[in-house]
Protein backbone atom coordinates (compact mmCIF):
# COMPACT_ATOMS: atom_id res chain seq x y z
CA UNK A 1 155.36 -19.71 129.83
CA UNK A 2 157.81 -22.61 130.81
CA UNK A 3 156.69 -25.76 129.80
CA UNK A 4 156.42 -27.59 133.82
CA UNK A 5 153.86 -24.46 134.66
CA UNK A 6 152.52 -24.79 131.51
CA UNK A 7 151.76 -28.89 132.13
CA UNK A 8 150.45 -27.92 135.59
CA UNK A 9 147.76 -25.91 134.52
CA UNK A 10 146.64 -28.67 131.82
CA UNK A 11 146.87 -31.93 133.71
CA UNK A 12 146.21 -30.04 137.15
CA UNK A 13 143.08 -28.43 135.40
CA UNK A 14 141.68 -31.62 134.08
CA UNK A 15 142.34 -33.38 137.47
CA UNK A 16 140.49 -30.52 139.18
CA UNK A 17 137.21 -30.43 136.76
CA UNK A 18 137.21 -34.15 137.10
CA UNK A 19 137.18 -33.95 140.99
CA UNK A 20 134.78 -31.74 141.45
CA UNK A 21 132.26 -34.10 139.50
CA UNK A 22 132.43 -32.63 135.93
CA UNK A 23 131.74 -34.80 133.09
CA UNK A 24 134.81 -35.92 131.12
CA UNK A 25 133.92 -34.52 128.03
CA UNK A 26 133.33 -30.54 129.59
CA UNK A 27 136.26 -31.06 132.04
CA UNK A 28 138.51 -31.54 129.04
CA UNK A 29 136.76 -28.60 126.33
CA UNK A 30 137.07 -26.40 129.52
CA UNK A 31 140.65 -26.82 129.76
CA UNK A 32 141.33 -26.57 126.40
CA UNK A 33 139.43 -23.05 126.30
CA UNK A 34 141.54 -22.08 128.99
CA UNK A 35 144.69 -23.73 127.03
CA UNK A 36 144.05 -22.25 123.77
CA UNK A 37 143.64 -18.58 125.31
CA UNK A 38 146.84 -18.86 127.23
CA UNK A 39 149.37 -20.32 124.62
CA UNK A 40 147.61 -20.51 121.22
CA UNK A 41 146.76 -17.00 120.82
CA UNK A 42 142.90 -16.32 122.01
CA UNK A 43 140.19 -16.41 119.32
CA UNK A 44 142.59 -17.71 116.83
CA UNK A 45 143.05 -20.45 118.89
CA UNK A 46 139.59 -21.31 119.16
CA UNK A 47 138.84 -21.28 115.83
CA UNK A 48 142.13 -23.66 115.37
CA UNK A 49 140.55 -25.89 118.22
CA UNK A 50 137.44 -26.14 116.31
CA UNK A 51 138.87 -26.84 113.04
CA UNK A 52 140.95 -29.68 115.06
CA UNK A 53 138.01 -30.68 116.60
CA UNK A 54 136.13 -31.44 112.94
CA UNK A 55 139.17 -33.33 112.25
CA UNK A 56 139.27 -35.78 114.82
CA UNK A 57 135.87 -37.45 114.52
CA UNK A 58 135.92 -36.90 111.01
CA UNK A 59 138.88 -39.58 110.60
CA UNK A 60 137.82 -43.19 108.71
CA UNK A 61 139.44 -45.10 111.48
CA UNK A 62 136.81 -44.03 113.86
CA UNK A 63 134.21 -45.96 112.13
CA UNK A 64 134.33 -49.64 113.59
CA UNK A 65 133.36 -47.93 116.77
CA UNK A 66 129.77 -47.33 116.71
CA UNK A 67 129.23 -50.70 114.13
CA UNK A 68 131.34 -52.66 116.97
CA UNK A 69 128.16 -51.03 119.60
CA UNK A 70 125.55 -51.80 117.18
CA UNK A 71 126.94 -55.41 116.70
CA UNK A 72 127.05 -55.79 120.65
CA UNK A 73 123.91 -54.44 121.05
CA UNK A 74 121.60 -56.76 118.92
CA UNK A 75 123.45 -59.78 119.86
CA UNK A 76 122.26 -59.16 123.42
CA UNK A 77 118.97 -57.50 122.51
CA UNK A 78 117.50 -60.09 120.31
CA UNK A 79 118.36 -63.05 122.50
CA UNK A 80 121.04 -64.75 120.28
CA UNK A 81 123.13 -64.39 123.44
CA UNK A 82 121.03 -66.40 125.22
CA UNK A 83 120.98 -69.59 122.69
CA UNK A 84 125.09 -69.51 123.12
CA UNK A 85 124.51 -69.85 126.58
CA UNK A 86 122.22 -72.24 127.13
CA UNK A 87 123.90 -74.48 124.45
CA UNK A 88 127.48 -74.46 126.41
CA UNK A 89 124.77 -75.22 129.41
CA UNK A 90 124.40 -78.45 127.91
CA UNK A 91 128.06 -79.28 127.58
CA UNK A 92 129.36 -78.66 131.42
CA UNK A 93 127.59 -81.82 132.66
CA UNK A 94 128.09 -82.06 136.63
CA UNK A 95 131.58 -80.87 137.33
CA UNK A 96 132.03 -79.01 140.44
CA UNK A 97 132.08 -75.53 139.81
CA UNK A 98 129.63 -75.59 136.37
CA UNK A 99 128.58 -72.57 136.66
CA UNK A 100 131.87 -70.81 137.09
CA UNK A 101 133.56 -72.48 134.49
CA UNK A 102 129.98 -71.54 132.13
CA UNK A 103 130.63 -68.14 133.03
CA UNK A 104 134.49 -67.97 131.80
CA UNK A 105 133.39 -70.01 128.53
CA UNK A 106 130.15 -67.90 127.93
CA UNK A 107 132.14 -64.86 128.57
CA UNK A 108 134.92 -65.14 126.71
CA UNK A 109 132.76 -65.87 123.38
CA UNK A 110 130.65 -62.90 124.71
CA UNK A 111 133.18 -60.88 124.69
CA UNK A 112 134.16 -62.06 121.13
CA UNK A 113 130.90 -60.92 120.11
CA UNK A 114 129.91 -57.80 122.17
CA UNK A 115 133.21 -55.71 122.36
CA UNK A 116 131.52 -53.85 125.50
CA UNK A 117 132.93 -54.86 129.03
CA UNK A 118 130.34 -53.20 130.48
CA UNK A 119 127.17 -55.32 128.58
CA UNK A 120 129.35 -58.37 128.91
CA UNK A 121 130.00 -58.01 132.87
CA UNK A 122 126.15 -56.94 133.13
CA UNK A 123 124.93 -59.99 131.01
CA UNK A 124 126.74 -62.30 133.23
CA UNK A 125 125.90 -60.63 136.44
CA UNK A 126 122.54 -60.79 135.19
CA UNK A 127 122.27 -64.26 134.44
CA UNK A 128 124.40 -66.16 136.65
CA UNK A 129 124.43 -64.18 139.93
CA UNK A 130 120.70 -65.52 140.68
CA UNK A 131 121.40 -68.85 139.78
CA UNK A 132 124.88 -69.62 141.47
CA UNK A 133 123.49 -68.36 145.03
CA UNK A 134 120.30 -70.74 144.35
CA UNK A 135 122.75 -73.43 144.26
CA UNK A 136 124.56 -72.38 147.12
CA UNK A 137 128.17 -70.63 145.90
CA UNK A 138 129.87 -68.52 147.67
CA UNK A 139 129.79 -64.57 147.01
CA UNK A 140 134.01 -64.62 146.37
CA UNK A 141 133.48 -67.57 143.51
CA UNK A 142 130.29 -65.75 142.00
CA UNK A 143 132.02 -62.35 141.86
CA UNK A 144 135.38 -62.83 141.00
CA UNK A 145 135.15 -64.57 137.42
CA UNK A 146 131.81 -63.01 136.57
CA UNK A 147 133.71 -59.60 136.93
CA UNK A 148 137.09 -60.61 135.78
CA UNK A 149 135.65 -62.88 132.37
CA UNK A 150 133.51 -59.53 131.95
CA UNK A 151 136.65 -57.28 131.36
CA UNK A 152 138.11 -59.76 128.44
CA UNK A 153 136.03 -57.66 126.02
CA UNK A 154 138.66 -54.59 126.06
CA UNK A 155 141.13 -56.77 124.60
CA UNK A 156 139.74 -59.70 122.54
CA UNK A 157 138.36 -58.26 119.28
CA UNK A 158 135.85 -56.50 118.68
CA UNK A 159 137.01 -54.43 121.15
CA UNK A 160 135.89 -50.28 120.65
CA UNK A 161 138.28 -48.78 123.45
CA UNK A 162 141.15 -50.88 121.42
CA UNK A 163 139.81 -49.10 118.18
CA UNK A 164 140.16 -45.86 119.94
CA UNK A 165 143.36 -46.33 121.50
CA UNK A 166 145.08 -47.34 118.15
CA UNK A 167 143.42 -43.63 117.07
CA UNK A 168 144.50 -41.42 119.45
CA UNK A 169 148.18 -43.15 119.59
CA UNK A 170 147.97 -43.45 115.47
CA UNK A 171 148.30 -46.99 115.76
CA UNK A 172 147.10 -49.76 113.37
CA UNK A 173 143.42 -50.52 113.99
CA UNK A 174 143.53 -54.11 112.77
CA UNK A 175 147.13 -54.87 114.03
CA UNK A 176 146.22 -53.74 117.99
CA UNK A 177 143.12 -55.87 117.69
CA UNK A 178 144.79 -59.05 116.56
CA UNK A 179 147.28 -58.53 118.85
CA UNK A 180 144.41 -59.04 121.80
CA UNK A 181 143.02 -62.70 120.26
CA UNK A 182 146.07 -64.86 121.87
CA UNK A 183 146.36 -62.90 124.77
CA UNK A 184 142.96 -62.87 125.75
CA UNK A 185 142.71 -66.70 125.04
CA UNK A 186 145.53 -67.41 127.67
CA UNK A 187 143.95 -65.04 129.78
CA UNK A 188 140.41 -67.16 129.68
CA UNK A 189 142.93 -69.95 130.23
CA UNK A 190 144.06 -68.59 133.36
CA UNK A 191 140.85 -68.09 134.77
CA UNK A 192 139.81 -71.69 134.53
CA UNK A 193 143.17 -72.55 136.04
CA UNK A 194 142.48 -69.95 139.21
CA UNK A 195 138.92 -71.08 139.54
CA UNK A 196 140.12 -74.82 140.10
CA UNK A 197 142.59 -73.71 142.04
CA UNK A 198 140.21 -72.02 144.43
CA UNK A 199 137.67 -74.99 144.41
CA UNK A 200 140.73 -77.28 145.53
CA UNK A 201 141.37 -75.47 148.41
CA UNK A 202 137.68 -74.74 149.08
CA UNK A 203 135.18 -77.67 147.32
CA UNK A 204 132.50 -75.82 149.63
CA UNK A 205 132.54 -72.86 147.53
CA UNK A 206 130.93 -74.52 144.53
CA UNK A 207 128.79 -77.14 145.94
CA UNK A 208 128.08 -79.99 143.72
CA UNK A 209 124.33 -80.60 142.32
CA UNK A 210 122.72 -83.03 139.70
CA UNK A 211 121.54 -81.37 136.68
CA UNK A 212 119.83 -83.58 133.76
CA UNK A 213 121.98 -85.06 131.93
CA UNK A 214 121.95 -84.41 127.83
CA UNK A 215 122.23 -86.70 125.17
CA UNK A 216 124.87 -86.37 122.77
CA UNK A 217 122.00 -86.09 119.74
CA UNK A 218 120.99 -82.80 122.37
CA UNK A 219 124.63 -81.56 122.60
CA UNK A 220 125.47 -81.63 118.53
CA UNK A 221 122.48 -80.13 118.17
CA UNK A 222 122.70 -77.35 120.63
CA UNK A 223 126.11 -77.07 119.20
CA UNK A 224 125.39 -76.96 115.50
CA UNK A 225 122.10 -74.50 115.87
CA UNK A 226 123.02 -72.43 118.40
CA UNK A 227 126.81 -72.12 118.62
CA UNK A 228 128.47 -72.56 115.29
CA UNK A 229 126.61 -70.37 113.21
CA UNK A 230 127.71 -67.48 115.68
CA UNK A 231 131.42 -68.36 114.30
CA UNK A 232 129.74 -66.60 110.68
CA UNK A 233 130.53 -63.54 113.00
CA UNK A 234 133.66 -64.12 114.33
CA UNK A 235 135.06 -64.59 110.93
CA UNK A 236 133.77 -61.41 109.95
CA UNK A 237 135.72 -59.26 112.61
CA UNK A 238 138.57 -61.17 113.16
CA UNK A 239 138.85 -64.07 110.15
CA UNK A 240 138.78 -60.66 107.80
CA UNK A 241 141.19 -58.74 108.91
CA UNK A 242 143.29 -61.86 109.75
CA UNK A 243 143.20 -62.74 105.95
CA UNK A 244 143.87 -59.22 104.76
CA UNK A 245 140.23 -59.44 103.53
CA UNK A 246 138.92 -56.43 104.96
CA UNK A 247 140.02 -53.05 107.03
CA UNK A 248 138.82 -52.90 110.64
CA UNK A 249 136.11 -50.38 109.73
CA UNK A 250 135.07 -52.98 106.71
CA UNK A 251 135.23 -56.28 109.46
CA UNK A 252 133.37 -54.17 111.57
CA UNK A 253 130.05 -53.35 108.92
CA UNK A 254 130.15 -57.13 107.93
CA UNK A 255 130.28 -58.24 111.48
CA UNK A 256 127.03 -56.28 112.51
CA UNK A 257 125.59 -57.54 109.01
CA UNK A 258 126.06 -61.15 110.14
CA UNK A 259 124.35 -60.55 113.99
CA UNK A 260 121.21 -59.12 111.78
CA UNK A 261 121.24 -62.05 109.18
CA UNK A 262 121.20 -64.18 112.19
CA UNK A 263 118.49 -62.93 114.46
CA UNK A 264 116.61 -62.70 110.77
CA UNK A 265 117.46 -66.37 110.53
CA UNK A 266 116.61 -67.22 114.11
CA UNK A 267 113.15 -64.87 113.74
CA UNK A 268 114.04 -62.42 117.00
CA UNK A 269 114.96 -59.47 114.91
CA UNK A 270 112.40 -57.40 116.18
CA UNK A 271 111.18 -53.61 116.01
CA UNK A 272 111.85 -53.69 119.79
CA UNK A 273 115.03 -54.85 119.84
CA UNK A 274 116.34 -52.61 116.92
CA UNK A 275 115.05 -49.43 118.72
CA UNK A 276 116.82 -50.21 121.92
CA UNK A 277 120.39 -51.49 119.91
CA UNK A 278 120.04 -47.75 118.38
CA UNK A 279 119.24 -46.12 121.18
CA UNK A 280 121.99 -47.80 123.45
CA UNK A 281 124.41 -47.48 120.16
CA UNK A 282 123.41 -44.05 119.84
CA UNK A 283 124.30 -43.15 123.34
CA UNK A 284 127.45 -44.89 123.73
CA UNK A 285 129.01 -43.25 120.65
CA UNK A 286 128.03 -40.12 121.33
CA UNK A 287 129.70 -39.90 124.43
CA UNK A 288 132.37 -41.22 123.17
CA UNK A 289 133.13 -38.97 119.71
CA UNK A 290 132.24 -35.86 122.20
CA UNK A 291 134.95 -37.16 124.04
CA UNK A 292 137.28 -37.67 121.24
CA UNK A 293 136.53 -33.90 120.48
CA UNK A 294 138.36 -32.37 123.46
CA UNK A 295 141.65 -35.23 123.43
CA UNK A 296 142.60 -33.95 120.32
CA UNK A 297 143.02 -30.32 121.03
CA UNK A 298 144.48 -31.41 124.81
CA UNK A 299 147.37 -33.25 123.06
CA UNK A 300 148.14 -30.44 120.45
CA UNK A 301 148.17 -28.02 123.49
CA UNK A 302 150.77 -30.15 125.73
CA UNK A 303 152.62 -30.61 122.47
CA UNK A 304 153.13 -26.97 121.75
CA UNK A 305 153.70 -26.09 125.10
CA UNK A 306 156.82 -28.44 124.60
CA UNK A 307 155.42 -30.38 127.43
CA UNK A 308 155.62 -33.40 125.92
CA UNK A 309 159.17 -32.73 124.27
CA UNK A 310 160.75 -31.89 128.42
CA UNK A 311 158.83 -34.83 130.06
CA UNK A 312 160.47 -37.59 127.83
CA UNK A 313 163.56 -36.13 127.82
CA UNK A 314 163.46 -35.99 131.68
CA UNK A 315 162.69 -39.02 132.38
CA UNK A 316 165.25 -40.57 129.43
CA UNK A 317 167.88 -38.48 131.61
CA UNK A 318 167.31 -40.60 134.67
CA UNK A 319 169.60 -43.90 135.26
CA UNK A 320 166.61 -45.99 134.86
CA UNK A 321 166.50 -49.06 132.14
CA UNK A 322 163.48 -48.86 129.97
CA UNK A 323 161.76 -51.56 131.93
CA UNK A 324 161.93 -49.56 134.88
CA UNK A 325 160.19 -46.74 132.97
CA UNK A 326 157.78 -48.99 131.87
CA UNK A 327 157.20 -50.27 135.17
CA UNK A 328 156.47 -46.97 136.23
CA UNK A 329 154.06 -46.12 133.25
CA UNK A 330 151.90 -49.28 134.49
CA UNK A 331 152.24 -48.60 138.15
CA UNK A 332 150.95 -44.63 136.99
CA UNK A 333 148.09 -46.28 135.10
CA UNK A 334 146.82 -48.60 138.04
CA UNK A 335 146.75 -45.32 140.11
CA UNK A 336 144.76 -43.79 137.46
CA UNK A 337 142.49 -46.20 137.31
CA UNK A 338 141.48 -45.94 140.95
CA UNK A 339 140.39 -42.30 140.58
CA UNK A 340 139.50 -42.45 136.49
CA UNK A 341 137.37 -43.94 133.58
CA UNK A 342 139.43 -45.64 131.19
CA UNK A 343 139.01 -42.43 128.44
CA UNK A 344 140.46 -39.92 130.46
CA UNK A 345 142.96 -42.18 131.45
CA UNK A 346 143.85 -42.76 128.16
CA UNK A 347 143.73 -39.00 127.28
CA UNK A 348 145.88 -38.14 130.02
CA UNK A 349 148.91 -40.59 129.31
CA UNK A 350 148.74 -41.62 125.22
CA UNK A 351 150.62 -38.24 124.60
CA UNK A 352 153.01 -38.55 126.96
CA UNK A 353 153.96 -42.40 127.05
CA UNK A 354 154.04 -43.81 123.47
CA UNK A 355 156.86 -41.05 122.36
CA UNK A 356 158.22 -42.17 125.46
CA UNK A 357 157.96 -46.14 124.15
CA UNK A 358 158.95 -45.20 120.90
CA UNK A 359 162.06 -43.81 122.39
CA UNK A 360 163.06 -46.46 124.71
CA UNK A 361 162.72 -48.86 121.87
CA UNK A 362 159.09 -51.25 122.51
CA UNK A 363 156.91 -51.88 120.03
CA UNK A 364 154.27 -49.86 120.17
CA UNK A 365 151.42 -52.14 119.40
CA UNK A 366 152.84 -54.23 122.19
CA UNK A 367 152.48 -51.72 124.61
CA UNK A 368 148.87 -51.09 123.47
CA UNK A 369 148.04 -54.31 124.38
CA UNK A 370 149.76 -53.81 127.62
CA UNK A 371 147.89 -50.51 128.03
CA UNK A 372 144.79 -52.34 127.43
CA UNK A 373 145.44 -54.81 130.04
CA UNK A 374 146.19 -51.81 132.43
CA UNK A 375 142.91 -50.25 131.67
CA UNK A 376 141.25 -53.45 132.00
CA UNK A 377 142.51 -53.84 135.44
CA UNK A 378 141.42 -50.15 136.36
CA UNK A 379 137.91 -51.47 136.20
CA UNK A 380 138.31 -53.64 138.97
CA UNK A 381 140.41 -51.42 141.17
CA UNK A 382 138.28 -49.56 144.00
CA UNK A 383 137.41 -47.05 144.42
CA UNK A 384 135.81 -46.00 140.98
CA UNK A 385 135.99 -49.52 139.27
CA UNK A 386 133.02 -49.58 137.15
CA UNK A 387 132.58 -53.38 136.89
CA UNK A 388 132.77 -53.40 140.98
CA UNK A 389 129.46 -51.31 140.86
CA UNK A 390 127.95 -53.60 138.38
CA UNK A 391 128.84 -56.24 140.51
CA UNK A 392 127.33 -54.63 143.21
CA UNK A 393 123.95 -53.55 141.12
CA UNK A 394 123.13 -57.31 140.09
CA UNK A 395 123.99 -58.62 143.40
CA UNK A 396 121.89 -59.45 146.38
CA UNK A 397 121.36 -57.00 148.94
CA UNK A 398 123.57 -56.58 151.38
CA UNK A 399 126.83 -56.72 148.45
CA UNK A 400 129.78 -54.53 149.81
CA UNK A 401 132.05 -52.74 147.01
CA UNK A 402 135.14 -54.08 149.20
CA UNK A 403 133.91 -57.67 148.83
CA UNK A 404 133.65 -57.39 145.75
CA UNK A 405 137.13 -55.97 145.12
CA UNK A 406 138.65 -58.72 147.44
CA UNK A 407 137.22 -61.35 145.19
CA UNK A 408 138.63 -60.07 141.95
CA UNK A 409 142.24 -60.29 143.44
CA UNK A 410 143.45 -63.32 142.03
CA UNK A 411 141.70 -62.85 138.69
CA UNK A 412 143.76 -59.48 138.47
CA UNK A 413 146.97 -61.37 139.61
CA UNK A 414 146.43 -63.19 136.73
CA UNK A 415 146.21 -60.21 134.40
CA UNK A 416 149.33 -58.79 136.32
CA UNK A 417 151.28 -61.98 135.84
CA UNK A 418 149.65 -62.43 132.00
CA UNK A 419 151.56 -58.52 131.37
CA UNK A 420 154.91 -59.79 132.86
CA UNK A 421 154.80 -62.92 130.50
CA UNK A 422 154.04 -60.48 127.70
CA UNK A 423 156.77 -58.82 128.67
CA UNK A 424 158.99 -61.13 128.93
CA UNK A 425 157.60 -62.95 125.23
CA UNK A 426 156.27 -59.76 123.41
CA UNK A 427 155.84 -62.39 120.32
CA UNK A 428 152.58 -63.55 121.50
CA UNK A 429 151.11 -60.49 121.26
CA UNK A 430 152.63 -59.52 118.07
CA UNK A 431 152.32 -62.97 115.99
CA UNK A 432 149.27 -62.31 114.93
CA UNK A 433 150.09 -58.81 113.75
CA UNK A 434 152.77 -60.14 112.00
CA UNK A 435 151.27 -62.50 110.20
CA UNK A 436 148.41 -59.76 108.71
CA UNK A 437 151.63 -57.69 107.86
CA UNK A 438 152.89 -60.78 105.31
């Protein structure tokens, strides 16, 4: 069969299952039935597709994903999350806009601790939406950093879609993670810088308010008991693997370690909270490793089809420079993102577009970073955004999704114009990398 009728019926198929409301996983083992039969040779096939399947969630590199959800889960479940926040609480003292600016800083060391964008958006919806309208903000300034600081988790370690992104493209676990911690930490930066922007032009939006006032015995305090010790677990993802310590999968056991010998410590480790970490651990990698089960098989198909092969060398034929190409590989992932989740998404593209990189000469970690970003930005993008219907769920009534959307605008021009510096200064993203490499 030639290889263009061959990549309709794959991509076209999984398109289709998806639109008619299948669930990723069955929309992709569906296809690949169908694949398999066609151009693998029937029952041998299958049993090939099975063996394949055993394979790719069998594979070591997997591992940091479900102790990255347990981690994420009994930070927020025991209430350690909660001391962090209440002890940068004490530090914003009355500047205009406290909350906002609470919300970036909590975030961003949420994120650093959680590795879910979808627990950190829903923490800070949860805590800070009721509280900023009490004091009068506007819905653009509540919504827009809650949802933007939210999404910093897929690329600031420990982040699990950037452990299964560096699987799927055979990437280095620990070298795509590190390559998030700068990035993501000009990316906070930029927030802070949009949000004062915003309050310049509209001081309304964030009225001002007295809050007490604490002492500086209060702030160490806060600081020493309920921030600093969490730093015993960001050394254990990220000091690690930065020191050549540890693998990812290794960071990733000690890191969860350290959140238990913490809430031990602070005496919340309870039977309550453990049962619904597993159970929300439990769920979140299942779905996930049943996913990984059908991506495998998908990309061998469009490999042997020669699929793969035809579609890089057509678009290496075209008169384009390689950041043209990669323009269009972004533009073709913001698209997705409207219409996807960020798994299929990456399903879809890894097997066609990092041969493609390879070829036109980027690093490839770079471009997972980049990737990242893109995926990031798909969960702001209406229609389908899933942080936009988080948004909307811990809003007050009345919250429209395209409000919501229009409020998260600037934050994802800042992504958009974080990508381009990338771009144009890969080295940022790569130092780090670099440096675990020596």
């Amino acid at each position: 069969m030639d290889w263009a009728l061959a990549a309709s019926l794959m991509f076209g198929g999984v398109l289709l299952f998806l639109g008619i409301g299948m669930p990723v996983a069955f929309a992709f083992f569906c296809i690949n039935i169908v694949g398999v039969v066609v151009f693998m040779g029937g029952l041998a096939g299958i049993d090939q597709m099975i063996a394949n399947a055993t394979d790719a969630v069998t594979t070591f590199t997997l591992a940091p994903v479900p102790l990255f959800v347990i981690m994420g889960e009994l930070f927020f479940h025991t209430g350690l999350a909660m001391r962090v926040f209440d002890a940068l609480d004490k530090w914003m003292g009355n500047i205009r806009g406290r909350l906002t600016y609470l919300t970036i800083g909590g975030g961003t060391l949420f994120a650093a601790l959680s590795g879910s964008s979808l627990a950190n958006t829903a923490l800070l919806g949860a805590l800070m939406v009721p509280e900023m309208l009490k004091r009068g903000y506007k819905p653009y300034i509540i919504n827009g950093p809650i949802l933007s600081t939210g999404g910093l988790a897929m690329i600031i370690p420990p982040s699990s879609l950037a452990v299964l992104l560096a699987s799927l493209a055979r990437l280095d676990v620990g070298a795509l993670l590190m390559a998030g911690v700068i990035p993501g930490v000009i990316l906070a930066g930029m927030y802070v810088a949009m949000v004062r922007i915003q309050l310049a032009l509209d001081p309304d939006a964030a009225p001002a308010y007295d809050v007490p006032r604490a002492s500086w015995g209060e702030k160490i305090q806060a600081l020493v008991v309920n921030v600093l010790p969490m730093g015993l677990v960001v050394f254990a993802v990220i000091g690690l693997i930065l020191l050549g310590w540890a693998t990812p999968s290794e960071a990733a056991a000690f890191g969860t370690v350290s959140v238990v010998v913490l809430a031990i410590l602070y005496r919340c480790l309870t039977w309550t909270a453990i049962v619904r970490s597993m159970k929300g651990a439990l769920a979140v990698t299942a779905m996930t490793f049943f996913i990984l089960l059908g991506s495998t098989t998908f990309s061998q198909i469009v490999a042997y089809t020669g699929a793969t092969t035809s579609i890089i060398k057509i678009a290496l034929g075209y008169d384009l420079s390689p950041y043209m190409l990669l323009l269009l590989m972004l533009l073709a992932l913001l698209v997705l993102g409207m219409f996807m989740d960020q798994l299929s998404m990456m399903m879809l593209t890894i097997p066609i577009f990092f041969p493609l990189i390879i070829q036109l000469g980027f690093e490839p970690i770079w471009f997972g970073l980049v990737m990242l970003l893109a995926l990031e930005l798909s969960l702001a993008t209406p229609p389908f955004g899933l942080l936009l219907f988080i948004m909307v769920g811990v809003g007050p009534p009345g919250t429209r999704l395209g409000a919501v959307a229009l409020a998260a605008m600037p934050y994802i021009g800042c992504t958009l114009l974080l990508i381009l510096i990338l771009t144009a200064f890969p080295g940022i993203a790569l130092w780090l990398p670099n440096h675990i490499a020596k």
